[in-house]
C-alpha atoms as a PDB file:
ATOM      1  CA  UNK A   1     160.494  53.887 102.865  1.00  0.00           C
ATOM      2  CA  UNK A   2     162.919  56.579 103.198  1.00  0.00           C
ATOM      3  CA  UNK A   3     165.291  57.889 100.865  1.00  0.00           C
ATOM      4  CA  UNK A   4     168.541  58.705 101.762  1.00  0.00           C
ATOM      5  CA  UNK A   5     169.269  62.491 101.094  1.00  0.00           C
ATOM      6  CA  UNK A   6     172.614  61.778  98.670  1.00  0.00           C
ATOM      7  CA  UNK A   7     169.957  59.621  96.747  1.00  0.00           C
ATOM      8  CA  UNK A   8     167.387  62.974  96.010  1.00  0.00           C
ATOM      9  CA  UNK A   9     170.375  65.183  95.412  1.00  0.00           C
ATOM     10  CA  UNK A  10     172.493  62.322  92.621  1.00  0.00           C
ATOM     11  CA  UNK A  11     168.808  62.581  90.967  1.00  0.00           C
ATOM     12  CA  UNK A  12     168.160  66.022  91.292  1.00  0.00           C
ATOM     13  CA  UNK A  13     171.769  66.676  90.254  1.00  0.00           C
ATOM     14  CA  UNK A  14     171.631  64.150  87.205  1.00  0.00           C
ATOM     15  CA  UNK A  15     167.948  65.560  85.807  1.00  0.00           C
ATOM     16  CA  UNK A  16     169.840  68.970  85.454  1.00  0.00           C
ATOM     17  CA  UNK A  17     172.141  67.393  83.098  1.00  0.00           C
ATOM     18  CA  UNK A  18     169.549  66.425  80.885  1.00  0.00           C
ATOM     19  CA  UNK A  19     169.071  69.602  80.455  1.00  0.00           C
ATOM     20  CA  UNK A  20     172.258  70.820  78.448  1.00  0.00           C
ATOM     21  CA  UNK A  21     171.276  71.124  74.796  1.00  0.00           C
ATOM     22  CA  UNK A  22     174.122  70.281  72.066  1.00  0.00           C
ATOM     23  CA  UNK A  23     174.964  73.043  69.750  1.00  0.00           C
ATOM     24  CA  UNK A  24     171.949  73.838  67.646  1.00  0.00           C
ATOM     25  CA  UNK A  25     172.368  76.544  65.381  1.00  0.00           C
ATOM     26  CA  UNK A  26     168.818  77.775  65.572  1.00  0.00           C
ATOM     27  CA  UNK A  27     169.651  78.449  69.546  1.00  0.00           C
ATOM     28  CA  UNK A  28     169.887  81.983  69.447  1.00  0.00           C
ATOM     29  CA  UNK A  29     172.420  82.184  72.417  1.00  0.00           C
ATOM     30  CA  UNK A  30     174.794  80.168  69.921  1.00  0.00           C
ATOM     31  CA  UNK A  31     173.539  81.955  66.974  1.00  0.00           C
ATOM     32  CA  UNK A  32     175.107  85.220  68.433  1.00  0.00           C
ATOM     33  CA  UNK A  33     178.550  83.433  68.849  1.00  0.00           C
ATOM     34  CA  UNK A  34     178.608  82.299  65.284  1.00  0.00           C
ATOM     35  CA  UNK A  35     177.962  85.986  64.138  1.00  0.00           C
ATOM     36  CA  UNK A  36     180.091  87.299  66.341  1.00  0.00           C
ATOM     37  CA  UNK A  37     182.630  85.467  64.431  1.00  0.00           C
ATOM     38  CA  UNK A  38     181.389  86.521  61.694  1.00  0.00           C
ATOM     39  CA  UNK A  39     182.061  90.095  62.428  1.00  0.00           C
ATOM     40  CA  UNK A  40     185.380  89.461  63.418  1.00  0.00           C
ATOM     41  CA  UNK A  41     186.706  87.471  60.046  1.00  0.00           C
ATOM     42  CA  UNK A  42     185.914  84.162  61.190  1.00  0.00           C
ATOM     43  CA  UNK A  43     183.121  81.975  59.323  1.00  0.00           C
ATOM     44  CA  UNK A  44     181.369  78.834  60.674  1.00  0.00           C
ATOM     45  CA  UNK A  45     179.007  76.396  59.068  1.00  0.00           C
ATOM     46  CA  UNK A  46     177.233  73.492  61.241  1.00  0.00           C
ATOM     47  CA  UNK A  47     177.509  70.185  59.464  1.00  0.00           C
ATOM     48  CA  UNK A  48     175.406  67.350  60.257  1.00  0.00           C
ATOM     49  CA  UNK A  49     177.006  66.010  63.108  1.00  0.00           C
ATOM     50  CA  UNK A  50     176.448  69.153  65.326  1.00  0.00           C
ATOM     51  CA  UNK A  51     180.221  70.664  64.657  1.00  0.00           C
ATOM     52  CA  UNK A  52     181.172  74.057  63.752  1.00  0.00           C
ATOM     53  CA  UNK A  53     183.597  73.952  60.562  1.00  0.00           C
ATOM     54  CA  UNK A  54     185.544  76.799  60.103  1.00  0.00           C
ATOM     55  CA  UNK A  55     184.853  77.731  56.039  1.00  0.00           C
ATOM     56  CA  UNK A  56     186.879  81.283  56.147  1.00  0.00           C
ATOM     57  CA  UNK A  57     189.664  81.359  56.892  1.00  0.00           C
ATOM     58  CA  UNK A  58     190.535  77.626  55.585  1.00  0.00           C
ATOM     59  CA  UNK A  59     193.667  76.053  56.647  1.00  0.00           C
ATOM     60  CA  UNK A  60     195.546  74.074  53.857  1.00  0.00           C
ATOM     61  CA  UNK A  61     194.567  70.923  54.098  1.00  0.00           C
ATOM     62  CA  UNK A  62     192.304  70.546  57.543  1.00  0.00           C
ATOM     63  CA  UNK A  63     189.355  71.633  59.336  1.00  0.00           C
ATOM     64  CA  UNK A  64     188.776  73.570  62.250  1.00  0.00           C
ATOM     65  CA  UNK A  65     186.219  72.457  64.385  1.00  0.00           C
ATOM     66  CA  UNK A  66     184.511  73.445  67.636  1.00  0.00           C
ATOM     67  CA  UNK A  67     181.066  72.126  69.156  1.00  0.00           C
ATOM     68  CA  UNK A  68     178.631  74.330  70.944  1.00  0.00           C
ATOM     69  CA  UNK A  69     176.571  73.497  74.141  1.00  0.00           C
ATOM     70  CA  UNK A  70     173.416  75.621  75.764  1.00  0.00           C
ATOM     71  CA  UNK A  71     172.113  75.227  79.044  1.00  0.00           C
ATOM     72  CA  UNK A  72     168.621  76.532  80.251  1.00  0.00           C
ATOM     73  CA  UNK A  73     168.433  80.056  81.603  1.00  0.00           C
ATOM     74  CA  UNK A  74     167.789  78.145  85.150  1.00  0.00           C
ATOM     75  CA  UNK A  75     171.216  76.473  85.468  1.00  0.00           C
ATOM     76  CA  UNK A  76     173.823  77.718  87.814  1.00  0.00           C
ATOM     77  CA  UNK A  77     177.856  78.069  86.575  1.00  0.00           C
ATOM     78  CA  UNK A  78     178.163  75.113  89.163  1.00  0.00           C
ATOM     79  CA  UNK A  79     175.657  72.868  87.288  1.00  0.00           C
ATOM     80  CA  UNK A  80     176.842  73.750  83.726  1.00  0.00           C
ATOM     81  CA  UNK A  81     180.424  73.243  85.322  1.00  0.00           C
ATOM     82  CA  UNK A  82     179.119  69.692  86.896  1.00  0.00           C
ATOM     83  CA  UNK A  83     177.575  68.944  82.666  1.00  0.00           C
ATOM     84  CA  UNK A  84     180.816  69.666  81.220  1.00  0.00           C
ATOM     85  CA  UNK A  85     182.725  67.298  83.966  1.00  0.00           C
ATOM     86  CA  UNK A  86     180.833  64.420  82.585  1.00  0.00           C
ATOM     87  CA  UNK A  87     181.423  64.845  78.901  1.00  0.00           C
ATOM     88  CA  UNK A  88     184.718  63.422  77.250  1.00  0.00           C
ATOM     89  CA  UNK A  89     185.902  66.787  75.731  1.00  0.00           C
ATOM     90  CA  UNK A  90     187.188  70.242  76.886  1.00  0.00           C
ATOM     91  CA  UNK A  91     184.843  72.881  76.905  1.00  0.00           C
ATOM     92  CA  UNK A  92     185.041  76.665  77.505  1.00  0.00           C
ATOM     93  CA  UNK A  93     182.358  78.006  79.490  1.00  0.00           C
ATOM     94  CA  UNK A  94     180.925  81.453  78.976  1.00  0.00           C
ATOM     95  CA  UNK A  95     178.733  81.737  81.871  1.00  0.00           C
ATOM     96  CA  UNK A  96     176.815  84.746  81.100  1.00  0.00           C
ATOM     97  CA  UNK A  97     174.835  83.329  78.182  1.00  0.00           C
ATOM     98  CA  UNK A  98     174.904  80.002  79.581  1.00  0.00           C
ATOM     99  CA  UNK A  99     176.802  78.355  76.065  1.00  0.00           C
ATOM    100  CA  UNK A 100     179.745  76.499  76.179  1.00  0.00           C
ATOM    101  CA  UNK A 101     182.349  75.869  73.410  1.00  0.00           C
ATOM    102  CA  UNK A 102     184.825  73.211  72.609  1.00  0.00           C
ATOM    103  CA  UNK A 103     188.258  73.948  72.626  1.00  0.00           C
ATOM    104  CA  UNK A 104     188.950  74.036  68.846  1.00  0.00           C
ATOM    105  CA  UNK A 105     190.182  71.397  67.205  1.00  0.00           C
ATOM    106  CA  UNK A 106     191.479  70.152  63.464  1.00  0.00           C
ATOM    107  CA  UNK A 107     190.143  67.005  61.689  1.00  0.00           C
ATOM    108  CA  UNK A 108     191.006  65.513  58.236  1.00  0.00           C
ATOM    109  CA  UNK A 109     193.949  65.961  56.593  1.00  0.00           C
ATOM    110  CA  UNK A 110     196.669  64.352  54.552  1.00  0.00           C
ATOM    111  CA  UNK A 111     197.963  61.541  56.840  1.00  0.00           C
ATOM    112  CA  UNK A 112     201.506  61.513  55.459  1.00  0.00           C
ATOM    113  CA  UNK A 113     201.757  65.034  56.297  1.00  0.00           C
ATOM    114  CA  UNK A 114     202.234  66.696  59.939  1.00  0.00           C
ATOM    115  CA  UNK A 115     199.818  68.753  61.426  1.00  0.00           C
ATOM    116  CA  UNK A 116     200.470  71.932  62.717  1.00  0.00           C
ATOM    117  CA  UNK A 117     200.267  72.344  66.130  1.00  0.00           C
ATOM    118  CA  UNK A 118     197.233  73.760  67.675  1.00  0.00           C
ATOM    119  CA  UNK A 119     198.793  76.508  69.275  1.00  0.00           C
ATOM    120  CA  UNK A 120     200.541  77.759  65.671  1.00  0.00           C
ATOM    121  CA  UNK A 121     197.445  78.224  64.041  1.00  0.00           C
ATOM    122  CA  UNK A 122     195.982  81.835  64.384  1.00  0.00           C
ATOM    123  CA  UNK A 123     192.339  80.990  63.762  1.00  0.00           C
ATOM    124  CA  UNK A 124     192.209  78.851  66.680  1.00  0.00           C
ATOM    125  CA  UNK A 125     193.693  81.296  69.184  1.00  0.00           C
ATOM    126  CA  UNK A 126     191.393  84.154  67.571  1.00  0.00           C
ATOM    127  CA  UNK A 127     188.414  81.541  68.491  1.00  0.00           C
ATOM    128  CA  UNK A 128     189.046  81.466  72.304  1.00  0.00           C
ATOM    129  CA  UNK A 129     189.959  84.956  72.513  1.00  0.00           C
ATOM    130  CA  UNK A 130     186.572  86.008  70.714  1.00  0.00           C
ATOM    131  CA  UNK A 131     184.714  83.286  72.326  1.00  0.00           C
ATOM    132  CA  UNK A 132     186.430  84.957  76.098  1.00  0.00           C
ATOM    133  CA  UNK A 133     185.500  88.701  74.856  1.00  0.00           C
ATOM    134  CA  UNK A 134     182.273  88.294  73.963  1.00  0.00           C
ATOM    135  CA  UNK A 135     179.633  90.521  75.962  1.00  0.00           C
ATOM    136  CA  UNK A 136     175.952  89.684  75.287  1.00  0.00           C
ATOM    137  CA  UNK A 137     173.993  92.636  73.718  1.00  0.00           C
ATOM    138  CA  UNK A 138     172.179  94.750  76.796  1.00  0.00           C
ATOM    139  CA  UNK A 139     168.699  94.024  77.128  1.00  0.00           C
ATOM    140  CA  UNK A 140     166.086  96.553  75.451  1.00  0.00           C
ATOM    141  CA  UNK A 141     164.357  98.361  78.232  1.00  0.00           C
ATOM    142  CA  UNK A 142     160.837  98.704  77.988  1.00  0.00           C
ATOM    143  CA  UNK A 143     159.072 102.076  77.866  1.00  0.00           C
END
């Protein structure tokens, strides 16, 4: 029996998104993120769930939140682009040390209140903008 070529590469293309990890903060490729905002004034803590709260600086009233995702050193930009098409929210893709990032977001709240709008809160926009900067420390060359 022969299998039709569009068959191999749906499988082939589908095994590769297996292999994107959710954020898992003993990955050290998402480790470095969280310090870096650490050194720039911004503090995470994972809860259970897999989400990155922001605990400093708090916002009256809500959370902000962002999710992490890792892909093997293997995967191509096209294949971590192809992962992140398939998954119901917006990610941010730093393709140099293969980890994506959720665009930030806000949860709880006082439901009788308004939110502010994403766009008006500073920690958010200081989020992307470190999550964009960020260069991965140079390799140490061996002697």
């Amino acid at each position: 029996m022969r299998i039709p070529g569009r068959l191999v590469l749906m499988i082939v293309i589908g095994c590769s998104l297996t292999t994107a990890k959710a954020g898992d903060g003993d990955d050290p490729s998402i480790r470095a993120f969280v310090d870096h905002f650490a050194q720039n004034g911004i503090k995470l803590k994972a809860d259970k769930s897999g989400w990155y709260v922001v605990v400093d600086p708090k916002l009256d009233g809500y959370d902000v939140v962002i999710h992490f995702r890792s892909f093997p050193a293997d995967a191509t930009e096209a294949q971590m682009q192809k992962t992140l098409q398939m998954i119901n929210l917006a990610y941010m893709l730093h393709v140099p040390t293969r980890v994506a990032m959720s665009y930030p977001g806000m949860r709880g709240g006082d439901p009788t209140r308004k939110p502010p709008k994403l766009n008006e809160v500073p920690v958010i926009a200081k989020l992307e903008k470190l999550f964009k900067e960020f260069r991965p420390p140079e390799p140490k060359k061996q002697p």
